[in-house]
N, C-alpha and C. Protein backbone atom coordinates (compact mmCIF):
# COMPACT_ATOMS: atom_id res chain seq x y z
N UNK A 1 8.57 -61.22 167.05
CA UNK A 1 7.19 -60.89 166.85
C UNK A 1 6.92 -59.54 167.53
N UNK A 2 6.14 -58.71 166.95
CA UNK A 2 5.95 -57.39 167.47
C UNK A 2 4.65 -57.04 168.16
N UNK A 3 4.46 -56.21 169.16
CA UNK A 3 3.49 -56.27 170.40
C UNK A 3 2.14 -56.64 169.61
N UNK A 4 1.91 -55.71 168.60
CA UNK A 4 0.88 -55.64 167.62
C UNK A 4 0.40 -57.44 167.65
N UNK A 5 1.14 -57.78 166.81
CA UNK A 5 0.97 -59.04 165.80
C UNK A 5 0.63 -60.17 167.58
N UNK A 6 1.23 -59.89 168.35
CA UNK A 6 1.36 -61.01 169.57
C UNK A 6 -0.17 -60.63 170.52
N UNK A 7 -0.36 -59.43 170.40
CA UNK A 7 -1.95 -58.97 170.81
C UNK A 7 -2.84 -59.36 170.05
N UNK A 8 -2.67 -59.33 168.20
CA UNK A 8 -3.52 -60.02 167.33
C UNK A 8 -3.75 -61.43 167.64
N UNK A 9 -2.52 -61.91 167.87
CA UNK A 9 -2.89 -63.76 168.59
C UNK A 9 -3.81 -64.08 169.40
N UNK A 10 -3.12 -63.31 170.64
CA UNK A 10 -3.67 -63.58 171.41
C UNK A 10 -4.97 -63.33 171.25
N UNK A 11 -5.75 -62.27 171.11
CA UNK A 11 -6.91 -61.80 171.01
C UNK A 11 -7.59 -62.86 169.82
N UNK A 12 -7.49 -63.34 169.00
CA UNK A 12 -7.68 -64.73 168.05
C UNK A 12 -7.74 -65.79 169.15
N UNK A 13 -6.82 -66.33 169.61
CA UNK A 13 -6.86 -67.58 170.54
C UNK A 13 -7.30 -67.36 171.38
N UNK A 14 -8.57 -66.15 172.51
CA UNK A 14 -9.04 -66.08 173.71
C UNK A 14 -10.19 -66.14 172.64
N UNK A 15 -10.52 -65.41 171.55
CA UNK A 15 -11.91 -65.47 170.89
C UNK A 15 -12.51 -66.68 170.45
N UNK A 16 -11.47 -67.94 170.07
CA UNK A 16 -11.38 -69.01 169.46
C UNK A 16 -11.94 -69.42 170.73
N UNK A 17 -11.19 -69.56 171.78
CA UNK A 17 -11.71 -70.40 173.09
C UNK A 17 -12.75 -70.16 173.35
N UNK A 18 -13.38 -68.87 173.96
CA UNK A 18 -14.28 -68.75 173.93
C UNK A 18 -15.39 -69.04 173.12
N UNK A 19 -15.37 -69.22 171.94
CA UNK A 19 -16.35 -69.40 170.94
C UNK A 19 -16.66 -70.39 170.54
N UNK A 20 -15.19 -71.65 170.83
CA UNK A 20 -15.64 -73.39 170.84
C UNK A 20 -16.69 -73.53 172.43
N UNK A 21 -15.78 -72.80 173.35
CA UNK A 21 -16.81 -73.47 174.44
C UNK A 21 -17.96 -72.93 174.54
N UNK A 22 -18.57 -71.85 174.10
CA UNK A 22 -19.72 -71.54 173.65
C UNK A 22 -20.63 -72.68 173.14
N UNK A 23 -19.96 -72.78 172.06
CA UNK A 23 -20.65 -73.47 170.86
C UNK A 23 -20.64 -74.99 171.26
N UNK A 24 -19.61 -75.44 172.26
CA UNK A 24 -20.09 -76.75 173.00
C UNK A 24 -21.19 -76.90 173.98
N UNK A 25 -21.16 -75.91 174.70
CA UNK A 25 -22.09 -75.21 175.32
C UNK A 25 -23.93 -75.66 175.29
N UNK A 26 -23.97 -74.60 173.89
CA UNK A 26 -25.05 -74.83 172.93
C UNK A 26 -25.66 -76.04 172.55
N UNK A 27 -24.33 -76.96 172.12
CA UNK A 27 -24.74 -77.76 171.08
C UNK A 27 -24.55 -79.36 171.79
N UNK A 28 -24.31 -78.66 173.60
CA UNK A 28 -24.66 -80.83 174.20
C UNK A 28 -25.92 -80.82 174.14
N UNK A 29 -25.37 -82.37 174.84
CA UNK A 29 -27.21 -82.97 174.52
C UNK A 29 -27.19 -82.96 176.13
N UNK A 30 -27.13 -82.27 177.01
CA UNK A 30 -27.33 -82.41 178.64
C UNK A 30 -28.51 -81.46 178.54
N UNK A 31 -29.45 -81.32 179.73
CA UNK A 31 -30.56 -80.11 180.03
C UNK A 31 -29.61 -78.73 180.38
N UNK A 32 -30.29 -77.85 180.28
CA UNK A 32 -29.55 -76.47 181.24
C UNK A 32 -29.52 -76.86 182.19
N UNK A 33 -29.83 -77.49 183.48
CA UNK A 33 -29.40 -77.62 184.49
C UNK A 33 -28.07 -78.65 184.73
N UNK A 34 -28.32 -79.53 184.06
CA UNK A 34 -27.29 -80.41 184.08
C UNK A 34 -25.88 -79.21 183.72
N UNK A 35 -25.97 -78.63 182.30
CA UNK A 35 -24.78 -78.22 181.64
C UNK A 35 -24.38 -76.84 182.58
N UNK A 36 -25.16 -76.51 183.04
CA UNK A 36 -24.95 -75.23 184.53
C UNK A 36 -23.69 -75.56 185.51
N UNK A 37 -24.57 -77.00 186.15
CA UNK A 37 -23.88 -77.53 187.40
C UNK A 37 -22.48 -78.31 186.37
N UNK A 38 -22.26 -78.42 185.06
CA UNK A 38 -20.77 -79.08 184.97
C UNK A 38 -20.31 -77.67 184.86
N UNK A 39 -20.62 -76.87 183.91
CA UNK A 39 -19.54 -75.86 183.77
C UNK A 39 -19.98 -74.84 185.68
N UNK A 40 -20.30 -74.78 185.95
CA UNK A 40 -20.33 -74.78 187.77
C UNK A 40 -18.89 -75.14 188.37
N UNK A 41 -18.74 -76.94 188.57
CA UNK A 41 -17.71 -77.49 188.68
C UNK A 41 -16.22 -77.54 187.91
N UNK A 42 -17.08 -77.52 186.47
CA UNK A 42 -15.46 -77.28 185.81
C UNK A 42 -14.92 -76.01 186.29
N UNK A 43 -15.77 -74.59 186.42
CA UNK A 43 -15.06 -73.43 187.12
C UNK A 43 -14.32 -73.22 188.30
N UNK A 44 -14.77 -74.13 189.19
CA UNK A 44 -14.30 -74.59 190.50
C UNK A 44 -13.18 -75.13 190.24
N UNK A 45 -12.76 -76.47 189.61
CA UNK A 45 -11.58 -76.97 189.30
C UNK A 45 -10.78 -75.83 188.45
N UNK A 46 -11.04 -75.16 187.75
CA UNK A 46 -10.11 -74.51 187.38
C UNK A 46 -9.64 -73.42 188.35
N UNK A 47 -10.75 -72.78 188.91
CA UNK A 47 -10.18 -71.87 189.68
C UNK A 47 -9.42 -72.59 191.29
N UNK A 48 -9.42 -73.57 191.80
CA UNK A 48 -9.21 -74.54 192.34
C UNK A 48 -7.41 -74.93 192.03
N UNK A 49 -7.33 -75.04 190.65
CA UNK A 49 -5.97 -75.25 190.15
C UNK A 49 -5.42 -74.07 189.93
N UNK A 50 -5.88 -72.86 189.28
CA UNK A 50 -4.96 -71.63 189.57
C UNK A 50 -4.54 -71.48 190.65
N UNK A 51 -5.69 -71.34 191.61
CA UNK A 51 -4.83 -70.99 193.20
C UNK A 51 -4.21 -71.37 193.41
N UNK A 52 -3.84 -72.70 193.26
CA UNK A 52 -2.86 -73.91 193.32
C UNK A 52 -1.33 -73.09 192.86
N UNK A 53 -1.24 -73.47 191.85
CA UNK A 53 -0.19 -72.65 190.79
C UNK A 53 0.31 -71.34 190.65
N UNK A 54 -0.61 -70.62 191.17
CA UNK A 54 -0.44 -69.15 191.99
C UNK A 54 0.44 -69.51 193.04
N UNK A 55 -0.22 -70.09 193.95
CA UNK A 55 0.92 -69.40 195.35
C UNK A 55 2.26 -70.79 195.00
N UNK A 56 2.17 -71.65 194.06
CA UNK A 56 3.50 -72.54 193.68
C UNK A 56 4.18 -71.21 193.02
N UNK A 57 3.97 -70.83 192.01
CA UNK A 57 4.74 -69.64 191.06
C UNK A 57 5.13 -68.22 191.97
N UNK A 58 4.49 -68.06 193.00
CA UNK A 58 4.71 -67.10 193.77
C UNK A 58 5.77 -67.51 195.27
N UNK A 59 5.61 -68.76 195.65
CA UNK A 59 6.83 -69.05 196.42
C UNK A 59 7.46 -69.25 195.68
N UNK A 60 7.74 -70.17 194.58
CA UNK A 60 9.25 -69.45 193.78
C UNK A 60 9.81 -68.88 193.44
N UNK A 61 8.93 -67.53 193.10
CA UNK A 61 9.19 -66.01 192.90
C UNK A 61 9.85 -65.72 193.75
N UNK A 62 9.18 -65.92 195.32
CA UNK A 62 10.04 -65.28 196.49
C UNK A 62 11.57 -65.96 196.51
N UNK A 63 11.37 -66.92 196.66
CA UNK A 63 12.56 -67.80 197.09
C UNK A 63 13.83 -67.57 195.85
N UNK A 64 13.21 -67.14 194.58
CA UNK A 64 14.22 -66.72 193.74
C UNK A 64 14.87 -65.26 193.81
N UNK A 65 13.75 -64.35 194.17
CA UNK A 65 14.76 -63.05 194.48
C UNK A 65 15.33 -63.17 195.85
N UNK A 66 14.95 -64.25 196.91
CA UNK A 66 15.68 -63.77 198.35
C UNK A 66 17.25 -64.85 197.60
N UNK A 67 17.13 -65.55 196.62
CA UNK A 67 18.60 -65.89 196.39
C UNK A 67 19.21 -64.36 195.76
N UNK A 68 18.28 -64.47 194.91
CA UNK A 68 19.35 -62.97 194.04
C UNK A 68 19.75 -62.13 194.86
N UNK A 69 18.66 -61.44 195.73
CA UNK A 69 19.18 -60.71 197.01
C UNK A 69 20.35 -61.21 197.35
N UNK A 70 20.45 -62.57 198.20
CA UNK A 70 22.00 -62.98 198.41
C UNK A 70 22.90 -62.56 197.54
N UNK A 71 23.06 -63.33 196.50
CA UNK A 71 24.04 -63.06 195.83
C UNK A 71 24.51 -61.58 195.68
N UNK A 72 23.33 -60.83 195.35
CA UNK A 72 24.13 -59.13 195.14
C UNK A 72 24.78 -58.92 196.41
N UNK A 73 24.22 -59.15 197.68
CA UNK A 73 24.60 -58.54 199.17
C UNK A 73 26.64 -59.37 198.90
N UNK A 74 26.17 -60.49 199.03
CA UNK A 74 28.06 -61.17 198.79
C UNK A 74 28.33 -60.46 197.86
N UNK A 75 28.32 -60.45 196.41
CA UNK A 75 28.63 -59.55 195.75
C UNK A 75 29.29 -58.35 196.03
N UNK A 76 28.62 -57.51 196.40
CA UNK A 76 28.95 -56.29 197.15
C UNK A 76 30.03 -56.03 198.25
N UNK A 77 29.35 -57.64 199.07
CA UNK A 77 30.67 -57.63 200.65
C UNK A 77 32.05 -57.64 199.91
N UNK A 78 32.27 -58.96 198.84
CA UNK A 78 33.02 -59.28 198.30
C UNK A 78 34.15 -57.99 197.67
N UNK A 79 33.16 -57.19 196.89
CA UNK A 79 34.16 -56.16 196.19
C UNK A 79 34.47 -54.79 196.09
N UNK A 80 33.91 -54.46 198.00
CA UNK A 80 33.44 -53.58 198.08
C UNK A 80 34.45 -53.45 199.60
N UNK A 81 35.00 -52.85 200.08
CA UNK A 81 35.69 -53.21 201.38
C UNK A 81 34.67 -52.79 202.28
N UNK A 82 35.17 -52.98 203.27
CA UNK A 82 34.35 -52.45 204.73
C UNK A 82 35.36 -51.58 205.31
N UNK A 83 34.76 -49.89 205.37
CA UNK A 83 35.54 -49.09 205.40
C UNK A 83 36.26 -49.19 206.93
N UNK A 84 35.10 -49.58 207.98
CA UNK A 84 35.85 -49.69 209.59
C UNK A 84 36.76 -50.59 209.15
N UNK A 85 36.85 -51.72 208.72
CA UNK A 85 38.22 -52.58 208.89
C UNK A 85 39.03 -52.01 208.18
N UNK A 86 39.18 -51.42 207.13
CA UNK A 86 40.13 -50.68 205.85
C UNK A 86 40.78 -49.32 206.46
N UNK A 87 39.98 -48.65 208.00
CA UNK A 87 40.44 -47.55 208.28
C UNK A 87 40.93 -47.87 209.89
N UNK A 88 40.81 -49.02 209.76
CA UNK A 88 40.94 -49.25 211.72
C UNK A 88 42.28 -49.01 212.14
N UNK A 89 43.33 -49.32 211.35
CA UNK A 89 44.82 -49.19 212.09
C UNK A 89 45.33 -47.89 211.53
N UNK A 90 44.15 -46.53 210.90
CA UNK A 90 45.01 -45.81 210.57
C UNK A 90 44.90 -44.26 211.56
N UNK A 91 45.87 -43.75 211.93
CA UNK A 91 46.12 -43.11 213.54
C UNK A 91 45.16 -42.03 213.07
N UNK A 92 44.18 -41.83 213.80
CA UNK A 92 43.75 -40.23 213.64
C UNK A 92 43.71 -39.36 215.04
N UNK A 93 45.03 -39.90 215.71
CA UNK A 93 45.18 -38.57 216.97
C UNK A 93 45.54 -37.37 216.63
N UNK A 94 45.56 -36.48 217.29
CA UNK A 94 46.44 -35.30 216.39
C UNK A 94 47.72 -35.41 216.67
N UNK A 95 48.71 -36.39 217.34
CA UNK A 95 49.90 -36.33 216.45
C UNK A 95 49.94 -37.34 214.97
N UNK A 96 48.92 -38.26 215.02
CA UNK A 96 48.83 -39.02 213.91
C UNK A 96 48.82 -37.63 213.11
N UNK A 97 47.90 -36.83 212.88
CA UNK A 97 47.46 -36.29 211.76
C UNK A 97 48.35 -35.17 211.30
N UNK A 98 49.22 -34.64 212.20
CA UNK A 98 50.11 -33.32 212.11
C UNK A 98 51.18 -34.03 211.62
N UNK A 99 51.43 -34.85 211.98
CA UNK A 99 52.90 -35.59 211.18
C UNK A 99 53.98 -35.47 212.60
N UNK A 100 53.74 -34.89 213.95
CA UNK A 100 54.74 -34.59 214.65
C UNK A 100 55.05 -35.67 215.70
């Protein structure tokens, strides 16, 4: 599906939503005050449950790149030498280096 056509959706299905709960809105049989204080509360619960689901989706976020992090760092240790140990036994006095 192409950005176009997936923005056309979407923009259809936020207008749709909006426009049933409108039109439910409108068309209970509660007073305005009554239908105030539910959609009041229903906003609360929803925003109530995002927060929720926010910081759930966001500690997993973390906890998934501090694995990936791991893995690249081993990764790396793994195939990558460590130059002090790879250069430690090799002589650099100056008779090491002159050959004499």
């Amino acid at each position: 599906m192409t950005k176009r056509s997936s923005l056309r959706s979407l923009l259809l299905a936020t207008g749709s939503f909006i426009g049933g709960v409108t039109l439910g809105v409108l068309l209970t049989p509660r007073n305005g005050r009554e239908t105030r204080h539910w959609v009041s509360s229903q906003a609360s619960e929803l925003s109530d449950w995002m927060s929720k689901h926010h910081r759930t989706a966001r500690q997993k976020g973390e906890t998934e790149l501090h694995n990936i992090r791991q893995n690249v760092h081993k990764g790396l240790r793994r195939n990558i030498p460590d130059l002090y140990e790879a250069t430690e036994n090799i002589d650099l006095s100056d008779d090491g280096l002159t050959g004499a």
